[in-house]
PDB file of N, CA and C in Angstrom:
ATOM      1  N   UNK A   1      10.742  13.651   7.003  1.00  0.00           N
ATOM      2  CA  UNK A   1      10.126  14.883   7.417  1.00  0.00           C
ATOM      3  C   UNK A   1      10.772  15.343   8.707  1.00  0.00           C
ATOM      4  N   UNK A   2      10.002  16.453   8.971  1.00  0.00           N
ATOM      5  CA  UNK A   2      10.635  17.215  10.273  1.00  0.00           C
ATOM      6  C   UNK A   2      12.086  17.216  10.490  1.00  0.00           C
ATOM      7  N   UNK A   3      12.670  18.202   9.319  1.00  0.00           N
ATOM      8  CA  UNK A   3      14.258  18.226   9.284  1.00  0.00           C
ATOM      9  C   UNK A   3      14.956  16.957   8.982  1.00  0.00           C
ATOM     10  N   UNK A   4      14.235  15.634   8.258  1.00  0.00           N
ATOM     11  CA  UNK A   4      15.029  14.440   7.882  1.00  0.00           C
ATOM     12  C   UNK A   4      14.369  14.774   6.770  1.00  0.00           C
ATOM     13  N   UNK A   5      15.239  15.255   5.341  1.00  0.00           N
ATOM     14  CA  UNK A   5      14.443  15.170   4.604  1.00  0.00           C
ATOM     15  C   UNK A   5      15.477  14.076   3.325  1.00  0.00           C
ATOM     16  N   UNK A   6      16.520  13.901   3.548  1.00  0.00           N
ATOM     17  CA  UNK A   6      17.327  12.692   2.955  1.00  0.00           C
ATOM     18  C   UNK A   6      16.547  11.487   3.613  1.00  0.00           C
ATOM     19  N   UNK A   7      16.818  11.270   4.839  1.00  0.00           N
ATOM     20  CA  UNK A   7      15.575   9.960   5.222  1.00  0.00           C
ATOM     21  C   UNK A   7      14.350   9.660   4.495  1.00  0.00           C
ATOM     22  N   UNK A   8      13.443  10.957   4.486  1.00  0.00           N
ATOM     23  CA  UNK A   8      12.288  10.736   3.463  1.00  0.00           C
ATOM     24  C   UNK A   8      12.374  10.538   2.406  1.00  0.00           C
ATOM     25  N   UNK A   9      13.722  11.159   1.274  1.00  0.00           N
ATOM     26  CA  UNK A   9      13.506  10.193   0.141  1.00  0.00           C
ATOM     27  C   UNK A   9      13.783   9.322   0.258  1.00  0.00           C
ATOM     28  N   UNK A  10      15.127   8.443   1.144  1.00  0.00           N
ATOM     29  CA  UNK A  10      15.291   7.188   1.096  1.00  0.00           C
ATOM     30  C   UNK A  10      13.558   6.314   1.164  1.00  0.00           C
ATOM     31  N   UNK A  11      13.413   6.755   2.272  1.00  0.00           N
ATOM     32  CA  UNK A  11      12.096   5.804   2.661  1.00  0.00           C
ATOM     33  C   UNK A  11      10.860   5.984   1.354  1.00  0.00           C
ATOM     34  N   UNK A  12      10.873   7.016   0.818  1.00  0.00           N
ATOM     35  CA  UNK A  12       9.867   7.052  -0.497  1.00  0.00           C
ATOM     36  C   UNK A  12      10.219   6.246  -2.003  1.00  0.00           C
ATOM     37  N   UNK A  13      11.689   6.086  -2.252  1.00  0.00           N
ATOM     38  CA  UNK A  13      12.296   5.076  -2.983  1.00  0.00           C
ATOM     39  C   UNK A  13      12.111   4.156  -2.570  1.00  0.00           C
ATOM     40  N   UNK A  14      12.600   3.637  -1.715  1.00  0.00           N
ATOM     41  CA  UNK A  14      12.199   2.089  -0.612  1.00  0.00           C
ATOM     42  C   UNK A  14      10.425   1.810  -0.925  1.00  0.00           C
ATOM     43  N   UNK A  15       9.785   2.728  -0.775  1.00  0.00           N
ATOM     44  CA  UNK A  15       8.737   2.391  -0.753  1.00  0.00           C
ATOM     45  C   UNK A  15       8.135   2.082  -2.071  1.00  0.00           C
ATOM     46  N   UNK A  16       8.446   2.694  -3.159  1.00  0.00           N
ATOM     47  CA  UNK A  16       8.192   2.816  -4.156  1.00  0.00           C
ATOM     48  C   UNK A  16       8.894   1.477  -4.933  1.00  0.00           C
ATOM     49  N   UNK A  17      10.161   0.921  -4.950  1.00  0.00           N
ATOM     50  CA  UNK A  17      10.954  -0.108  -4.996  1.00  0.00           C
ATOM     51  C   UNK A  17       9.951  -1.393  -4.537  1.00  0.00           C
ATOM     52  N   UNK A  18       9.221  -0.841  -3.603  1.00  0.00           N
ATOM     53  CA  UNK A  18       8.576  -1.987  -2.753  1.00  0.00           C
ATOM     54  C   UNK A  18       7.111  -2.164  -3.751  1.00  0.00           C
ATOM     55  N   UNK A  19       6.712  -1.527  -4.083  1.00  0.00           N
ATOM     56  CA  UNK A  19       5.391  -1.507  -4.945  1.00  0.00           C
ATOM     57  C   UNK A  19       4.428  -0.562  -4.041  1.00  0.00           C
ATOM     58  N   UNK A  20       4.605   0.324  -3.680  1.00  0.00           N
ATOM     59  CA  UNK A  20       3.836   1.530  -3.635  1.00  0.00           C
ATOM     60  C   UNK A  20       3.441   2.216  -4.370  1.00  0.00           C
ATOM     61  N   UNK A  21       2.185   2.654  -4.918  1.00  0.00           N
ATOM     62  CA  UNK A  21       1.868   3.694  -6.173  1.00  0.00           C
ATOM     63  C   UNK A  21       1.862   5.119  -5.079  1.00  0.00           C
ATOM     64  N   UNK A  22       2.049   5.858  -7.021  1.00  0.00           N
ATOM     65  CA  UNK A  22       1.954   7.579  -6.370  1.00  0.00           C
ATOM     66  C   UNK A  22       1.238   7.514  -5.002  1.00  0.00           C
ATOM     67  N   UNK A  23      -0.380   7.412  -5.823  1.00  0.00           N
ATOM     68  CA  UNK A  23      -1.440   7.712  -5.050  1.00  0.00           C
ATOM     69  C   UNK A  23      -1.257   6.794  -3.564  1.00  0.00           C
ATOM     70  N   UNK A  24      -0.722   5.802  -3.117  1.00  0.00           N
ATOM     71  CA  UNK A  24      -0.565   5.322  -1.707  1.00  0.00           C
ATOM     72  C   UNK A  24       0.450   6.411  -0.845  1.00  0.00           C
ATOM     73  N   UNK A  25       1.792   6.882  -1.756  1.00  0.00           N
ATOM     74  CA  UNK A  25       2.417   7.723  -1.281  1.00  0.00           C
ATOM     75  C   UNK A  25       1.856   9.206  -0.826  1.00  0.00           C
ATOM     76  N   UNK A  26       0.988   9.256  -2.011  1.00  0.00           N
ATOM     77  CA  UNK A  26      -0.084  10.765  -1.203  1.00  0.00           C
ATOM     78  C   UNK A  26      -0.640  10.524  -0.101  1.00  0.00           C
ATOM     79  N   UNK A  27      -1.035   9.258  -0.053  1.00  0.00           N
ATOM     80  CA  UNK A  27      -1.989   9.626   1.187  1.00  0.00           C
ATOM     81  C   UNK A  27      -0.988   9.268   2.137  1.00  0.00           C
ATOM     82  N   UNK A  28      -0.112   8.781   2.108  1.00  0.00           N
ATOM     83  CA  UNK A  28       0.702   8.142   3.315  1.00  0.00           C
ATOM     84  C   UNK A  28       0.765   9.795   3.574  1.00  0.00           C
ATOM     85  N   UNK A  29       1.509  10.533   2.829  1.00  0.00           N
ATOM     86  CA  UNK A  29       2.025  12.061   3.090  1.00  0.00           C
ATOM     87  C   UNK A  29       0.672  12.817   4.175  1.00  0.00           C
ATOM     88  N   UNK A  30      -0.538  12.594   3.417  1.00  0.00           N
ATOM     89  CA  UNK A  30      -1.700  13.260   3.938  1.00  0.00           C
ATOM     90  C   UNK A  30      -1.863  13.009   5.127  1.00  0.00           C
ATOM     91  N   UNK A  31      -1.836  11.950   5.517  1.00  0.00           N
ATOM     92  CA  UNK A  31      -1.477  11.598   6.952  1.00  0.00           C
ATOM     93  C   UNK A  31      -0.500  12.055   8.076  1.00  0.00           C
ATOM     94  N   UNK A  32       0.152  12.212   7.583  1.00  0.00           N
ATOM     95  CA  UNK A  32       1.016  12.941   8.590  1.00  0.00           C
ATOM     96  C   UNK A  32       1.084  14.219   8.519  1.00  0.00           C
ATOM     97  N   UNK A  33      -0.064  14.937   8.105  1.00  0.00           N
ATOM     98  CA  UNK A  33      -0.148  16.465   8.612  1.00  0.00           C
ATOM     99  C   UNK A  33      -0.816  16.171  10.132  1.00  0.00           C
ATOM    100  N   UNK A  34      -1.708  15.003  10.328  1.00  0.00           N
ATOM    101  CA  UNK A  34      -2.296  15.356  12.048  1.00  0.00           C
ATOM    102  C   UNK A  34      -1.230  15.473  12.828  1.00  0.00           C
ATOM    103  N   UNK A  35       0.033  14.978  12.334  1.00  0.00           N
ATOM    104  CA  UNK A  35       0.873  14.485  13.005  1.00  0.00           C
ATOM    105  C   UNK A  35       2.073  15.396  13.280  1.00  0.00           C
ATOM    106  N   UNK A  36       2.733  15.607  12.239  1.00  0.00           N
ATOM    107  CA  UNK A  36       3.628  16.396  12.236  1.00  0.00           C
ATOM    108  C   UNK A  36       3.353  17.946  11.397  1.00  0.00           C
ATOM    109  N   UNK A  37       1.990  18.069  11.086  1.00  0.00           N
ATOM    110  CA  UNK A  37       1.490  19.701  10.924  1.00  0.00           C
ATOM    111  C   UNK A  37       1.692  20.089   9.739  1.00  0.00           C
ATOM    112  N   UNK A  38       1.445  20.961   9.232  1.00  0.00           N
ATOM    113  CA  UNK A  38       1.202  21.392   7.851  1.00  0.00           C
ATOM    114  C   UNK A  38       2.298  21.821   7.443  1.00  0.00           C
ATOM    115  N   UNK A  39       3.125  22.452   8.055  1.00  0.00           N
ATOM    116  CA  UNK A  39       4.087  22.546   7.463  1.00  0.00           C
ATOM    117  C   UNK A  39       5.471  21.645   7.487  1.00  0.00           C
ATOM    118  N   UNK A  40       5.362  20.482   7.851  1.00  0.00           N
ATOM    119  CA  UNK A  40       6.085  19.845   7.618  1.00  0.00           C
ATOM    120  C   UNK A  40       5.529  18.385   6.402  1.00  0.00           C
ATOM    121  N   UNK A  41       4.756  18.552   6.836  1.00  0.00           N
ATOM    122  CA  UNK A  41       4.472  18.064   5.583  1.00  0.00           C
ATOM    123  C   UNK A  41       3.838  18.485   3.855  1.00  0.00           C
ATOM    124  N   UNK A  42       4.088  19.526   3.981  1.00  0.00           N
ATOM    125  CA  UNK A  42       4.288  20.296   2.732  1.00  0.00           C
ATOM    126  C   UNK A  42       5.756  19.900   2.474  1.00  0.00           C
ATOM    127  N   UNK A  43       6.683  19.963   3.162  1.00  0.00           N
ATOM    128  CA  UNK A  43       7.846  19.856   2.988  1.00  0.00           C
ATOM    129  C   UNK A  43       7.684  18.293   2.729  1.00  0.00           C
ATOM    130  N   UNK A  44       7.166  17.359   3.154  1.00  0.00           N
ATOM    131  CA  UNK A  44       7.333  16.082   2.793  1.00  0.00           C
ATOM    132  C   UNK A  44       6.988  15.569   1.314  1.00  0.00           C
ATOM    133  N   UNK A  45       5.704  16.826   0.802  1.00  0.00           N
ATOM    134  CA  UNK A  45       5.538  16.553  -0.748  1.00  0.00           C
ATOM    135  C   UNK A  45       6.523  17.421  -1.295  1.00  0.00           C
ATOM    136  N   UNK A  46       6.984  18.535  -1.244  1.00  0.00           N
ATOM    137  CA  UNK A  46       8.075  18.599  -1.737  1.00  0.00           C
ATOM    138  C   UNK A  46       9.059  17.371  -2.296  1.00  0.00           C
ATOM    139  N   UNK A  47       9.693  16.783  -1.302  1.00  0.00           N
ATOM    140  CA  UNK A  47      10.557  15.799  -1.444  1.00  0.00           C
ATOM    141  C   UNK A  47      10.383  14.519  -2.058  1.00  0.00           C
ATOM    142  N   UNK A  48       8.491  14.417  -1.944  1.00  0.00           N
ATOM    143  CA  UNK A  48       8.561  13.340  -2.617  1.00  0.00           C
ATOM    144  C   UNK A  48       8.097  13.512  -3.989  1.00  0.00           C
ATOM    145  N   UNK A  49       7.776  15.138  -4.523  1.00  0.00           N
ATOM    146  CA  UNK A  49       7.702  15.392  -5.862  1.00  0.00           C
ATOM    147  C   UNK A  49       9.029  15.203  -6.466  1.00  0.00           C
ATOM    148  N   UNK A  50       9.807  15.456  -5.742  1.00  0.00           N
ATOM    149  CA  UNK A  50      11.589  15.990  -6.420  1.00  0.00           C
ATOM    150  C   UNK A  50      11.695  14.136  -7.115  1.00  0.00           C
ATOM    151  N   UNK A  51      11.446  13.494  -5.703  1.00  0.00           N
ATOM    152  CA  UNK A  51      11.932  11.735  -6.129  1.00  0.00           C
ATOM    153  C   UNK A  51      11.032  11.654  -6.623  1.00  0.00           C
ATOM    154  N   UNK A  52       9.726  11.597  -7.458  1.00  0.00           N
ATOM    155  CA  UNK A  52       8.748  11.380  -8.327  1.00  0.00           C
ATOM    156  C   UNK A  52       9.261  11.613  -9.874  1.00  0.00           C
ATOM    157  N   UNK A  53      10.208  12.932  -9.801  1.00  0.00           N
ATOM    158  CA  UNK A  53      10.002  13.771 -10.736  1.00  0.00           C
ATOM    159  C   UNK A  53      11.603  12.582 -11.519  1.00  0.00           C
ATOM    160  N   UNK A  54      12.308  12.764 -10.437  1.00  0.00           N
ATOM    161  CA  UNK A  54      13.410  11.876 -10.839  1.00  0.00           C
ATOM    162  C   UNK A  54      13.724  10.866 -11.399  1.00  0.00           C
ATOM    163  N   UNK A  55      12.378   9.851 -11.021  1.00  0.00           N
ATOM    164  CA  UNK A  55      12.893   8.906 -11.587  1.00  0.00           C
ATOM    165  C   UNK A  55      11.567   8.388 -12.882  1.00  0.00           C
ATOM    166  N   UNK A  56      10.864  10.055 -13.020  1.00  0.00           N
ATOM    167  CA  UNK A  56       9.885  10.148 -14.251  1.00  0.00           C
ATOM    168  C   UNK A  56       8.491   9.522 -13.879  1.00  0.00           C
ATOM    169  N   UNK A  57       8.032   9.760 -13.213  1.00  0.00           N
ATOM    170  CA  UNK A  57       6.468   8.541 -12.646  1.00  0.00           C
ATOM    171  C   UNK A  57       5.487  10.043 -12.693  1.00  0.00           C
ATOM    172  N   UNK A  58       6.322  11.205 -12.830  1.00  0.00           N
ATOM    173  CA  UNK A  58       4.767  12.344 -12.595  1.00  0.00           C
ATOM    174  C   UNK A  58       5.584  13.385 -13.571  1.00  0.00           C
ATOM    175  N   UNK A  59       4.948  14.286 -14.298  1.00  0.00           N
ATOM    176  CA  UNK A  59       5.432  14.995 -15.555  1.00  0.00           C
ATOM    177  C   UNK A  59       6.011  16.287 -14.797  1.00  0.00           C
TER     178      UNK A  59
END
């Protein structure tokens, strides 16, 4: 996030590789709106729909 958005998929593969489900990855995302604000983390589900979508785990 916040203009790393190659970092974030790495780290959402990594995480996912690691045994993270969707739903842990949502909320991890949900979390960091206090943090880094709504609009950057819109952009963070973005990115982690694209790597969701990629490697087939969400239709």
């Amino acid at each position: 996030m916040l203009r790393k958005p190659n970092q974030l998929r790495h780290h959402i593969e990594g995480a996912l590789n690691n045994g993270c489900s969707v739903d842990e990855i949502r909320g991890i995302l949900l979390q960091t709106a206090v943090y880094c604000g709504l609009p950057a983390t819109g952009e963070g589900f973005s990115v982690a729909e694209e790597v969701l979508r990629e490697l087939a785990l969400i239709g």
